[in-house]
PDB file of N, CA and C in Angstrom:
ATOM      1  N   UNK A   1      -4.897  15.682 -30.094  1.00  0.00           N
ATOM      2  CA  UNK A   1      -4.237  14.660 -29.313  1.00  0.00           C
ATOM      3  C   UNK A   1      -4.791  13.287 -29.734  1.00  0.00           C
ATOM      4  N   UNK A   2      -3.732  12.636 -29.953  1.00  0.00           N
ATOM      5  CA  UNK A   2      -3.992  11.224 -30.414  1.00  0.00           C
ATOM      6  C   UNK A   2      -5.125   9.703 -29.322  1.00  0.00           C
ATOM      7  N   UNK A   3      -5.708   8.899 -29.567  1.00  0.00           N
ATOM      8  CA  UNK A   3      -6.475   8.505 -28.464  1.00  0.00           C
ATOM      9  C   UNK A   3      -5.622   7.985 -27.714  1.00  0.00           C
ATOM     10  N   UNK A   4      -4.565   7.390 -28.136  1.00  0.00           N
ATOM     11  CA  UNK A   4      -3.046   6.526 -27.096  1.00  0.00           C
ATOM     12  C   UNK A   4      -2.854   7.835 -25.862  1.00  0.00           C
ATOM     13  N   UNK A   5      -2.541   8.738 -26.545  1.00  0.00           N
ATOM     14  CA  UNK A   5      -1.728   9.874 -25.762  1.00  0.00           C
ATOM     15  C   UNK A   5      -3.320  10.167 -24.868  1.00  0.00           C
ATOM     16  N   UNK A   6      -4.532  10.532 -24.949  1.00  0.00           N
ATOM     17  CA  UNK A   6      -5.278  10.905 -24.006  1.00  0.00           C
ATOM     18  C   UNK A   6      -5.765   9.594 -22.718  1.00  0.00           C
ATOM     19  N   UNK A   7      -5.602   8.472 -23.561  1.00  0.00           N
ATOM     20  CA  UNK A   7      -5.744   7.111 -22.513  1.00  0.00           C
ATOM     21  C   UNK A   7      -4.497   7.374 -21.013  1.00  0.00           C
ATOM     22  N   UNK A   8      -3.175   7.474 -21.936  1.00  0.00           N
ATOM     23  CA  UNK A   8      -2.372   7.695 -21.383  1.00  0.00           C
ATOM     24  C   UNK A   8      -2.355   8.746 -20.435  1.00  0.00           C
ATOM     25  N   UNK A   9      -2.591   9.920 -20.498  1.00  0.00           N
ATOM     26  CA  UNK A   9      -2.951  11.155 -19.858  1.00  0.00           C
ATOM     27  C   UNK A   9      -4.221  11.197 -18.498  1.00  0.00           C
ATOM     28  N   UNK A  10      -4.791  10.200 -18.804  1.00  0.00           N
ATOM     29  CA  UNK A  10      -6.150   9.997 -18.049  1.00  0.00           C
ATOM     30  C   UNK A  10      -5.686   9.082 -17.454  1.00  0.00           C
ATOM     31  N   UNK A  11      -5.064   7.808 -17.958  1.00  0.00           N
ATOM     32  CA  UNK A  11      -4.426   7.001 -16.914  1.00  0.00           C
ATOM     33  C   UNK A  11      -3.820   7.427 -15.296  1.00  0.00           C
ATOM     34  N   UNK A  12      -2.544   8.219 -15.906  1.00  0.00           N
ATOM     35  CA  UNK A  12      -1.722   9.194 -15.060  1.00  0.00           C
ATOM     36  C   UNK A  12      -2.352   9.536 -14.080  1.00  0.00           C
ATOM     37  N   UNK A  13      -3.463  10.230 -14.511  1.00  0.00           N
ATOM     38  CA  UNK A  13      -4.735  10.961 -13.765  1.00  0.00           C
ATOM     39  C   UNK A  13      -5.411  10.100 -12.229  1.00  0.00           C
ATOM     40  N   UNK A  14      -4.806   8.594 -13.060  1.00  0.00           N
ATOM     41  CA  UNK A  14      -5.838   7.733 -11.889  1.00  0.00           C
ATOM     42  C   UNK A  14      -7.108   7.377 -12.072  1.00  0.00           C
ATOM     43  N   UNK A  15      -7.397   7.290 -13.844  1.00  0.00           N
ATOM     44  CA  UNK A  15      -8.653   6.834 -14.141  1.00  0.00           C
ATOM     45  C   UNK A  15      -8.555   5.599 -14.421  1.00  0.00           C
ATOM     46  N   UNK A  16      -9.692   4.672 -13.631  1.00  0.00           N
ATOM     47  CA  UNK A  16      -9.401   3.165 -14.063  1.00  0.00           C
ATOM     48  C   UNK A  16      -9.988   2.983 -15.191  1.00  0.00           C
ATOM     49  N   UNK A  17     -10.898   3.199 -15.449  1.00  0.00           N
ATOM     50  CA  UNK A  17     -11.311   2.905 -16.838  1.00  0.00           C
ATOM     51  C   UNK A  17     -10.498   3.451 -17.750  1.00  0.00           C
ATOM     52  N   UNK A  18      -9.848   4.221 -18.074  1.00  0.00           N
ATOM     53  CA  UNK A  18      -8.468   4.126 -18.995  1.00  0.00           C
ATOM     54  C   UNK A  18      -7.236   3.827 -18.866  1.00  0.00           C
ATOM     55  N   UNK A  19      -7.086   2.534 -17.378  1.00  0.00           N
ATOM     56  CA  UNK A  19      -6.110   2.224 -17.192  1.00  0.00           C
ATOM     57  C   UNK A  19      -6.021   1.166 -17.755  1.00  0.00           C
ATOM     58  N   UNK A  20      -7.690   0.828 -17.695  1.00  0.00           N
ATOM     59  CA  UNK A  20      -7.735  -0.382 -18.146  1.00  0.00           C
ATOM     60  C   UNK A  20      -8.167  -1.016 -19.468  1.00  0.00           C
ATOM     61  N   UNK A  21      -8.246   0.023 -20.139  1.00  0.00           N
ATOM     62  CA  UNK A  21      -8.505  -0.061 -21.447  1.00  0.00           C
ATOM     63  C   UNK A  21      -7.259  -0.207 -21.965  1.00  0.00           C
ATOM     64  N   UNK A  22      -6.468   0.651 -21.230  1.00  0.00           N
ATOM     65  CA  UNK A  22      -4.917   0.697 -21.939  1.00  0.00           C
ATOM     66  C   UNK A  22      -4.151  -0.587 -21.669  1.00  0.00           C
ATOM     67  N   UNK A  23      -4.630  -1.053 -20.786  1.00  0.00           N
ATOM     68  CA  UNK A  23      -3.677  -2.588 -20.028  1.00  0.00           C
ATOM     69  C   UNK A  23      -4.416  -3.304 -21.086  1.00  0.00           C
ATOM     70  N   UNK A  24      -5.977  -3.523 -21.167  1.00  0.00           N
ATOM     71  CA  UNK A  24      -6.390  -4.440 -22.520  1.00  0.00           C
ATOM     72  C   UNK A  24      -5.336  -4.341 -23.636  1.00  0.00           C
ATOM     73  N   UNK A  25      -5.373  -2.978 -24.195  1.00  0.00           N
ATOM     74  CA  UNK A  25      -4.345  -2.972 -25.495  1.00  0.00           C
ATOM     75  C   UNK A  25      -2.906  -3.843 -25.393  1.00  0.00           C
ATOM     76  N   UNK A  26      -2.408  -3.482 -24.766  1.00  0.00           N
ATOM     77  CA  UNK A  26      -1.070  -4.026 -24.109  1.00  0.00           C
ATOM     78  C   UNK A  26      -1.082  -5.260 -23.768  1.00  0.00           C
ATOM     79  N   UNK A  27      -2.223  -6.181 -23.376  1.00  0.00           N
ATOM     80  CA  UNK A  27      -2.028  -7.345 -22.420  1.00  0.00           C
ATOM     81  C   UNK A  27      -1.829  -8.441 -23.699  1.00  0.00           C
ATOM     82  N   UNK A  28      -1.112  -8.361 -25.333  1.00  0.00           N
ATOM     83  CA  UNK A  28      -1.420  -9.506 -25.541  1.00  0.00           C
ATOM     84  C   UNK A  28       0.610  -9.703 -25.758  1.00  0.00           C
ATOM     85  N   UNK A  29       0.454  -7.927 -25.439  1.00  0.00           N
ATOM     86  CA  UNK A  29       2.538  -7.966 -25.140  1.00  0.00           C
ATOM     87  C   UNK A  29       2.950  -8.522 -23.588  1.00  0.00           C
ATOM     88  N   UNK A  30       2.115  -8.421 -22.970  1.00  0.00           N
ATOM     89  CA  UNK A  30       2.350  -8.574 -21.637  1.00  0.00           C
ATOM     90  C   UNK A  30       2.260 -10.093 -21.817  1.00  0.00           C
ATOM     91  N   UNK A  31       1.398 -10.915 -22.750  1.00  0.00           N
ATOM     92  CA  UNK A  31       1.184 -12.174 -22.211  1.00  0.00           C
ATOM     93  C   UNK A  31       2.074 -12.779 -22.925  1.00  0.00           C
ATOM     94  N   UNK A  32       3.048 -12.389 -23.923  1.00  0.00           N
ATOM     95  CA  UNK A  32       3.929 -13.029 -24.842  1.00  0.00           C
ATOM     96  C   UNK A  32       4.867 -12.742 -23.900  1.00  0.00           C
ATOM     97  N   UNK A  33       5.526 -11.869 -23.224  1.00  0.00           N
ATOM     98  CA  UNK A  33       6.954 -11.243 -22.614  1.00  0.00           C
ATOM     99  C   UNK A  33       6.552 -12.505 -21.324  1.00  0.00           C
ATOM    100  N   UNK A  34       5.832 -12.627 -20.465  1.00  0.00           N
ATOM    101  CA  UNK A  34       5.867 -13.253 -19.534  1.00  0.00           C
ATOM    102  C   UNK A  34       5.840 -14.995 -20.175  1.00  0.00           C
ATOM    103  N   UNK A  35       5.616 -14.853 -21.253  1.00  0.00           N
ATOM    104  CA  UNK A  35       5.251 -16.654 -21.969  1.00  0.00           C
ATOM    105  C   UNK A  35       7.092 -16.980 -22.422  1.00  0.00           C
ATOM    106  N   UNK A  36       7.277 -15.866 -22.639  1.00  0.00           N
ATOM    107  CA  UNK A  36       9.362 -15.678 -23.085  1.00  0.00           C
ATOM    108  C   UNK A  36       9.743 -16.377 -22.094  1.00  0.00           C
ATOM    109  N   UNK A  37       9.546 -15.748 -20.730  1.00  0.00           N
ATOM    110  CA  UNK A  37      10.479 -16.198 -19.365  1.00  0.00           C
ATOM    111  C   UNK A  37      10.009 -17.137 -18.454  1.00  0.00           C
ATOM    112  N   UNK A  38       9.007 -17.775 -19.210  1.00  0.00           N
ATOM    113  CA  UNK A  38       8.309 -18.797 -18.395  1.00  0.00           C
ATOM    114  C   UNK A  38       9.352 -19.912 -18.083  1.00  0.00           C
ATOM    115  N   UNK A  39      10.178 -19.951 -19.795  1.00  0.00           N
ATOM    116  CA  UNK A  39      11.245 -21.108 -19.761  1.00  0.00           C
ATOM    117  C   UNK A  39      11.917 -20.858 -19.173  1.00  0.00           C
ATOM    118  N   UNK A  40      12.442 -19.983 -18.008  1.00  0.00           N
ATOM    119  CA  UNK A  40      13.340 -19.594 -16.664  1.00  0.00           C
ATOM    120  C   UNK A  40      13.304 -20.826 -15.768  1.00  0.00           C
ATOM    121  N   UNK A  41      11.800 -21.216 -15.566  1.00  0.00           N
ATOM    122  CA  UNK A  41      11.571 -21.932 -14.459  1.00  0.00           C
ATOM    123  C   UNK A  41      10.540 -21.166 -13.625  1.00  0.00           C
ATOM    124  N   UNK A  42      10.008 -20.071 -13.864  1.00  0.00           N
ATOM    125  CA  UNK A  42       9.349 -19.388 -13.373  1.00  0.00           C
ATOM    126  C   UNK A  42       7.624 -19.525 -13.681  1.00  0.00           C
ATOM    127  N   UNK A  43       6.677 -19.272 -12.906  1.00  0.00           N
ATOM    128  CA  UNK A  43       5.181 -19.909 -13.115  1.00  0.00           C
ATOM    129  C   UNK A  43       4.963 -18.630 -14.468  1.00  0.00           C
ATOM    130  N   UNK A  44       4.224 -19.013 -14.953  1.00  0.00           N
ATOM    131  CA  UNK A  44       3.723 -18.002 -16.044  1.00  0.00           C
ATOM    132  C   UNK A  44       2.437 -17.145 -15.555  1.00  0.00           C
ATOM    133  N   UNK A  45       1.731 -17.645 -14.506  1.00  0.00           N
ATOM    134  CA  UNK A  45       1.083 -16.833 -13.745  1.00  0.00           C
ATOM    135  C   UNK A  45       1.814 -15.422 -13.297  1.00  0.00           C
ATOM    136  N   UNK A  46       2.930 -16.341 -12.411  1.00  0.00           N
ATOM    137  CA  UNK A  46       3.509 -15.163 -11.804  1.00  0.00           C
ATOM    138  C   UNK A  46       4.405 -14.269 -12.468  1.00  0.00           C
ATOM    139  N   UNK A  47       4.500 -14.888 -13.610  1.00  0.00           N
ATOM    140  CA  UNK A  47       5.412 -13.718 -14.923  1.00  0.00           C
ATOM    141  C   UNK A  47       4.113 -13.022 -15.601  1.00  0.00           C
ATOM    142  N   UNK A  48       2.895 -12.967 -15.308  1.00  0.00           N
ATOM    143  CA  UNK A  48       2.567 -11.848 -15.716  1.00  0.00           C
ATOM    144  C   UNK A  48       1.635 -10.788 -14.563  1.00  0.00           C
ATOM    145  N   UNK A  49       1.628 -11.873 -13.886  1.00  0.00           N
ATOM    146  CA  UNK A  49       1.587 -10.443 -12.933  1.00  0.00           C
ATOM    147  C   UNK A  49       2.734  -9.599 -12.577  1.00  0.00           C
ATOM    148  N   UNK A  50       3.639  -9.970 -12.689  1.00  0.00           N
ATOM    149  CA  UNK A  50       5.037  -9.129 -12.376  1.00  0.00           C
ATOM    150  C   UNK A  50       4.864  -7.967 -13.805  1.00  0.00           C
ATOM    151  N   UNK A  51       5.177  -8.832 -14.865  1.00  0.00           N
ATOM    152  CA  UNK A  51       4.576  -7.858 -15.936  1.00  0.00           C
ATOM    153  C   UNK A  51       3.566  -6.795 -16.011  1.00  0.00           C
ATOM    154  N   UNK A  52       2.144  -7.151 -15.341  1.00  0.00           N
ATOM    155  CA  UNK A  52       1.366  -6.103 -15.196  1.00  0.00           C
ATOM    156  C   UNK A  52       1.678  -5.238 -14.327  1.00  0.00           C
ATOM    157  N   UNK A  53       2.401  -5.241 -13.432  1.00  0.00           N
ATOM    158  CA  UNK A  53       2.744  -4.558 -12.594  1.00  0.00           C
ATOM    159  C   UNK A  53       3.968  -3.524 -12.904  1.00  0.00           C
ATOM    160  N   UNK A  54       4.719  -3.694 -13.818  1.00  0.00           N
ATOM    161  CA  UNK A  54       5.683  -3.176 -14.344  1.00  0.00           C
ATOM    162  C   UNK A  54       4.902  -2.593 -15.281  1.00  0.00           C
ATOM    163  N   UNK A  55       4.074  -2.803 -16.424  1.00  0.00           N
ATOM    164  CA  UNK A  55       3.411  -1.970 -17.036  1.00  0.00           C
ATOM    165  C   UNK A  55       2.637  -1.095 -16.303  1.00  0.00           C
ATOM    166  N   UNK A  56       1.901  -1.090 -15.156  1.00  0.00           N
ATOM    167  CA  UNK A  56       1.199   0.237 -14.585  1.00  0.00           C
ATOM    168  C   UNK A  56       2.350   1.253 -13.962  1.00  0.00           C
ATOM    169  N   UNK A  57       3.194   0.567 -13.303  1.00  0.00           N
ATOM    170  CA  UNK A  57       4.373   1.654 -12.907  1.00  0.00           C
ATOM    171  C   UNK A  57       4.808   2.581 -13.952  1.00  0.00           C
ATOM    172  N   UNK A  58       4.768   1.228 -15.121  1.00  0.00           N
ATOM    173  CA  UNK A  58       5.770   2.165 -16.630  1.00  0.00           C
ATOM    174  C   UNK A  58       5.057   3.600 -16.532  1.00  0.00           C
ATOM    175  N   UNK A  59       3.248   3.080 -16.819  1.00  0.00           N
ATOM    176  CA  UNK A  59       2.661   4.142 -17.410  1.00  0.00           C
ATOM    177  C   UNK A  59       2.276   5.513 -16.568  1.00  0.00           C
ATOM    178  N   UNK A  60       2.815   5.314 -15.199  1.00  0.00           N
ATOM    179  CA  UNK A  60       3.091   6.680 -14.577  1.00  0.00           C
ATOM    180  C   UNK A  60       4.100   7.118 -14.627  1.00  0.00           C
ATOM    181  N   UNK A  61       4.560   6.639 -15.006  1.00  0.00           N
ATOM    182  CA  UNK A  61       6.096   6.734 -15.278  1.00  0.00           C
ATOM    183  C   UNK A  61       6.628   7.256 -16.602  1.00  0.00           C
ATOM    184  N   UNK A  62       5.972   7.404 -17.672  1.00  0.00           N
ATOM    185  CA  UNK A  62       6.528   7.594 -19.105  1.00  0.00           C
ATOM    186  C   UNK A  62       6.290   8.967 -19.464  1.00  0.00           C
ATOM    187  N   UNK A  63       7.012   9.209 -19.537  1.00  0.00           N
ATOM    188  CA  UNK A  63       7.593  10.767 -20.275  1.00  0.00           C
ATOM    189  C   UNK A  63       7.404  10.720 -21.742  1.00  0.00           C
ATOM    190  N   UNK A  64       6.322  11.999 -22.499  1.00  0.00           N
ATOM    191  CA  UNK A  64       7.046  11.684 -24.161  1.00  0.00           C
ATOM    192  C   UNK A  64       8.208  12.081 -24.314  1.00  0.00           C
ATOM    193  N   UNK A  65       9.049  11.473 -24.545  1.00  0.00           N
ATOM    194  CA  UNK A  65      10.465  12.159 -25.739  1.00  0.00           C
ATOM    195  C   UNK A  65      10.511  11.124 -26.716  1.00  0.00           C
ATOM    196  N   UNK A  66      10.162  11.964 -28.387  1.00  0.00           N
ATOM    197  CA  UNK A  66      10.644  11.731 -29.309  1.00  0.00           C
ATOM    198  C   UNK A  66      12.223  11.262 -29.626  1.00  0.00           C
ATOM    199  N   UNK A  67      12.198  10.507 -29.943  1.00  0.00           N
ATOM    200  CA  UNK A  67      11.349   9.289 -31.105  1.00  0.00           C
ATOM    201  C   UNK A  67      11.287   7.753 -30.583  1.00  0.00           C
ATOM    202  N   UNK A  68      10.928   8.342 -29.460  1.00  0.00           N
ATOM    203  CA  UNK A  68      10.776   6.859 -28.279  1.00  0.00           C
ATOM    204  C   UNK A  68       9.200   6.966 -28.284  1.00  0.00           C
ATOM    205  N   UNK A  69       8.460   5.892 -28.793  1.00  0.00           N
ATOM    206  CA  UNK A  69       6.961   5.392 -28.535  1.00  0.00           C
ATOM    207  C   UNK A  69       6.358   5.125 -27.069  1.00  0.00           C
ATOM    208  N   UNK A  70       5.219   5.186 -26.651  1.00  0.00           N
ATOM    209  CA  UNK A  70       4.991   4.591 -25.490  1.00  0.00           C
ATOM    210  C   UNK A  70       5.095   3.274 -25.901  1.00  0.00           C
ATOM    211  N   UNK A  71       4.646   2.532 -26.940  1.00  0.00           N
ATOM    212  CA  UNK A  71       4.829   1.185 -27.148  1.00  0.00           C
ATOM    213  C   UNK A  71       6.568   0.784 -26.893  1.00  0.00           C
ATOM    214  N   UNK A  72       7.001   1.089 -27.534  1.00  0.00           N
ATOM    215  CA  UNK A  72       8.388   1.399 -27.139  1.00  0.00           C
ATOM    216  C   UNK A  72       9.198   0.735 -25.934  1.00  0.00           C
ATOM    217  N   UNK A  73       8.398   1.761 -24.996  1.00  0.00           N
ATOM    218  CA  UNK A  73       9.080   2.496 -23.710  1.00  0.00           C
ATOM    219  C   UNK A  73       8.781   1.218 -23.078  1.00  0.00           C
ATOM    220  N   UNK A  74       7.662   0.713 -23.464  1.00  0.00           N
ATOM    221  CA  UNK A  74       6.985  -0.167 -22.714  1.00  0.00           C
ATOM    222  C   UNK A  74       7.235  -1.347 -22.895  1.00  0.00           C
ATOM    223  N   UNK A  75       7.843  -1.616 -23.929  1.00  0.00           N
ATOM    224  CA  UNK A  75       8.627  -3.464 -24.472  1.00  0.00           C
ATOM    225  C   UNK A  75       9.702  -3.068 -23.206  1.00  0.00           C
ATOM    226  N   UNK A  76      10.467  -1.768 -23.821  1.00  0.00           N
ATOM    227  CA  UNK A  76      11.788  -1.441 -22.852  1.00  0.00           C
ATOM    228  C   UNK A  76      11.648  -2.146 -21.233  1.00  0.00           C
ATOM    229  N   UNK A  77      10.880  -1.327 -21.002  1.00  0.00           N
ATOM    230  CA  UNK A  77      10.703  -1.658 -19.407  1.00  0.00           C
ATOM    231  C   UNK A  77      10.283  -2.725 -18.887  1.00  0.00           C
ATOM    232  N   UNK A  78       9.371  -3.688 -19.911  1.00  0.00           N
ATOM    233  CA  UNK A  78       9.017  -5.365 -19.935  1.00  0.00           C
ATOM    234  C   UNK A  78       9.951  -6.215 -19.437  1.00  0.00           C
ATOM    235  N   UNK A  79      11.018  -6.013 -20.964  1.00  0.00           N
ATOM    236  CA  UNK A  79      11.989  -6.531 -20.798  1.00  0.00           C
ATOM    237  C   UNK A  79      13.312  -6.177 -19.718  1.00  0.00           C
ATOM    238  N   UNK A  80      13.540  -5.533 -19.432  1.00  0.00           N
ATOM    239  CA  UNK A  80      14.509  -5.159 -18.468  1.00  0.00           C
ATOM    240  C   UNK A  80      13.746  -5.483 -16.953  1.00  0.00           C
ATOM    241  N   UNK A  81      12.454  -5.352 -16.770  1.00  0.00           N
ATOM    242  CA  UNK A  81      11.932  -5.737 -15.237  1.00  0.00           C
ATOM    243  C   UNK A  81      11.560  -7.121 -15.600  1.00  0.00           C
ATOM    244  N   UNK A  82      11.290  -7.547 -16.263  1.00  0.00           N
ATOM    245  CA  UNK A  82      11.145  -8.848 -16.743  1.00  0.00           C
ATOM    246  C   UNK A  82      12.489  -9.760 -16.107  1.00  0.00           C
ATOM    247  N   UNK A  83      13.608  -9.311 -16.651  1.00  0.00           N
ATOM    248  CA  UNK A  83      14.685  -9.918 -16.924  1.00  0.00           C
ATOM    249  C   UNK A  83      15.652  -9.897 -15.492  1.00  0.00           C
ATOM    250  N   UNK A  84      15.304  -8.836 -14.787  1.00  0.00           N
ATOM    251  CA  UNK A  84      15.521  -8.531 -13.324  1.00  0.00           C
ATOM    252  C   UNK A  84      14.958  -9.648 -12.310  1.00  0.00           C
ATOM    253  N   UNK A  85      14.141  -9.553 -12.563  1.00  0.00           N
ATOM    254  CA  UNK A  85      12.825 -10.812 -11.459  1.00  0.00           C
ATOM    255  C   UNK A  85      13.191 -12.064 -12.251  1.00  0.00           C
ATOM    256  N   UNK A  86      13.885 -12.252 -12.989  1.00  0.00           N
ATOM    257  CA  UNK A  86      14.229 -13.859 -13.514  1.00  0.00           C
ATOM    258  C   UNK A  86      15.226 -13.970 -12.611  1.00  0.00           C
ATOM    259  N   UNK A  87      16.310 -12.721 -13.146  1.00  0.00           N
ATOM    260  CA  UNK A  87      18.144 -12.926 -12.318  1.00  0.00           C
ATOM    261  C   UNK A  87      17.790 -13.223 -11.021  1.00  0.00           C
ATOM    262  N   UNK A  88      16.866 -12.406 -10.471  1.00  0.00           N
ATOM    263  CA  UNK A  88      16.732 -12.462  -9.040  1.00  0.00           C
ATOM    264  C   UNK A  88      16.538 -14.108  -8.701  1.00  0.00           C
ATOM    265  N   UNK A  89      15.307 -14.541  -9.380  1.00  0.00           N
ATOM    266  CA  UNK A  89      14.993 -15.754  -8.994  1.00  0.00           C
ATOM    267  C   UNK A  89      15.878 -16.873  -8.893  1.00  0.00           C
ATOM    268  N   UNK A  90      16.783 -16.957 -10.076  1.00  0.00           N
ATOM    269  CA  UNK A  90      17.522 -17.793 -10.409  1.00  0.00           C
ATOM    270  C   UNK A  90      18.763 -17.533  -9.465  1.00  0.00           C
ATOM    271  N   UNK A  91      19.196 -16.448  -9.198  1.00  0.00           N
ATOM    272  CA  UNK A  91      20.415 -16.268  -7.804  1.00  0.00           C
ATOM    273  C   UNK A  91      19.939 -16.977  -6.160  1.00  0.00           C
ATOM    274  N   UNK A  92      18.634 -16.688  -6.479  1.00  0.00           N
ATOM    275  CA  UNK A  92      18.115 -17.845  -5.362  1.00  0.00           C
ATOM    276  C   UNK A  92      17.542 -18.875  -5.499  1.00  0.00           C
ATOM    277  N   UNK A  93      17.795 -19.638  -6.812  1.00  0.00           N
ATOM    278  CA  UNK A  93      17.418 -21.329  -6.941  1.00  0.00           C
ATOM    279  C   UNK A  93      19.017 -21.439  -6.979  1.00  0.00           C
ATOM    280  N   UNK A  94      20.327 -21.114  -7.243  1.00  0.00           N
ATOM    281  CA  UNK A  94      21.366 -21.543  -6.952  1.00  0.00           C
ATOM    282  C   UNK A  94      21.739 -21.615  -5.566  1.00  0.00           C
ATOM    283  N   UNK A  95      22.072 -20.256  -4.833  1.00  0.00           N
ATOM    284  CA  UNK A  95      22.296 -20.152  -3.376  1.00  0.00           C
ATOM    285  C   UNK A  95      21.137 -21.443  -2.656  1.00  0.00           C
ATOM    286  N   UNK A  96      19.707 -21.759  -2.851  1.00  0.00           N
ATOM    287  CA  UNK A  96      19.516 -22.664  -2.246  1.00  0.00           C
ATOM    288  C   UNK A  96      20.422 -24.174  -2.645  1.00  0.00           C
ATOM    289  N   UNK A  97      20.201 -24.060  -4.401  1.00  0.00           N
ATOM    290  CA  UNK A  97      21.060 -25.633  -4.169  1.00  0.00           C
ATOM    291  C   UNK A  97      22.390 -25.984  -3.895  1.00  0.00           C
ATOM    292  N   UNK A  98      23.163 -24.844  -3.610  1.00  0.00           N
ATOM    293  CA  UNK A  98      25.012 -24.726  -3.040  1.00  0.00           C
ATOM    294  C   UNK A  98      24.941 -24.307  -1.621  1.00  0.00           C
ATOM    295  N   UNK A  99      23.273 -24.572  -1.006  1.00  0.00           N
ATOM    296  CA  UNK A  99      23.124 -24.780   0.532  1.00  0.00           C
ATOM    297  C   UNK A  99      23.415 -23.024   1.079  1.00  0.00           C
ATOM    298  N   UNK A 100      23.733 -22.192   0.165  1.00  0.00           N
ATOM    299  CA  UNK A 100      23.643 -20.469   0.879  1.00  0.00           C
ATOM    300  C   UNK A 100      23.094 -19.662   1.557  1.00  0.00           C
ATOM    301  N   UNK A 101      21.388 -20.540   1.518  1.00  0.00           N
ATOM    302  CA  UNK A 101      20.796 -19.752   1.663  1.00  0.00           C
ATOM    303  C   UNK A 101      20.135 -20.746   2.844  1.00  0.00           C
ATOM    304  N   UNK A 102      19.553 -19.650   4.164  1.00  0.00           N
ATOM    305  CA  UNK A 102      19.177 -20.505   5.135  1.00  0.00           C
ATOM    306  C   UNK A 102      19.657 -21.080   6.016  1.00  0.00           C
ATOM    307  N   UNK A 103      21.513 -20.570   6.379  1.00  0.00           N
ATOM    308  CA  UNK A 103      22.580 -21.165   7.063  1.00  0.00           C
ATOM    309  C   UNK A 103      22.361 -20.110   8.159  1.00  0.00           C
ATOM    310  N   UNK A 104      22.293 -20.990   9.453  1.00  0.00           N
ATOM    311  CA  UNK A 104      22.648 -20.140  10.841  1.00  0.00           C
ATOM    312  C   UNK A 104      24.387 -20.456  11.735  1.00  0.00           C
ATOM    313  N   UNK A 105      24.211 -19.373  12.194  1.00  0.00           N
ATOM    314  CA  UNK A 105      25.547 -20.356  12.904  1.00  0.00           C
ATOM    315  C   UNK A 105      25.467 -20.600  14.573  1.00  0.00           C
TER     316      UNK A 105
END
């Protein structure tokens, strides 16, 4: 077994010290993907904690199937939760400035 695949395996497990070895490896994708969507309008703080947070979910989350990488799996899911928490944000910097949001009657 490869050292990726046993980090990974031990992760799962709920070991922090190979959660966090594995988030080291990863964190310089995590800090580019959240530096992408910063130009949203969004803090770059808070784009990578959203990011880290989507990467620990990923990695209980990841199944092997060939010929999908965990590296892979893991841009995959960056980008798509990444890109979710932007839409979101940005549906509510419009609804506030077309007054939507915050109306009683």
């Amino acid at each position: 077994m490869s050292e990726l695949k046993e980090l990974i395996a031990k992760a799962k497990q709920k070991k922090v010290k190979a959660m966090e070895e594995l988030f080291n490896q990863f964190k310089p994708l995590l800090k580019s993907r959240a530096n992408k969507y910063s130009g949203y309008g969004l803090e770059y703080d808070d784009l990578f904690q959203q990011a880290s947070l989507i990467f620990i979910l990923s990695v209980y989350d990841y199944q092997e199937q060939p010929p999908v990488t965990f590296a892979g799996y893991i841009k995959k899911r960056l980008e798509w939760g990444l890109w979710i928490y932007v839409r979101k944000y940005l549906k509510e910097q419009i609804e506030i400035s077309y007054g939507l949001k915050g109306e009683k009657d």
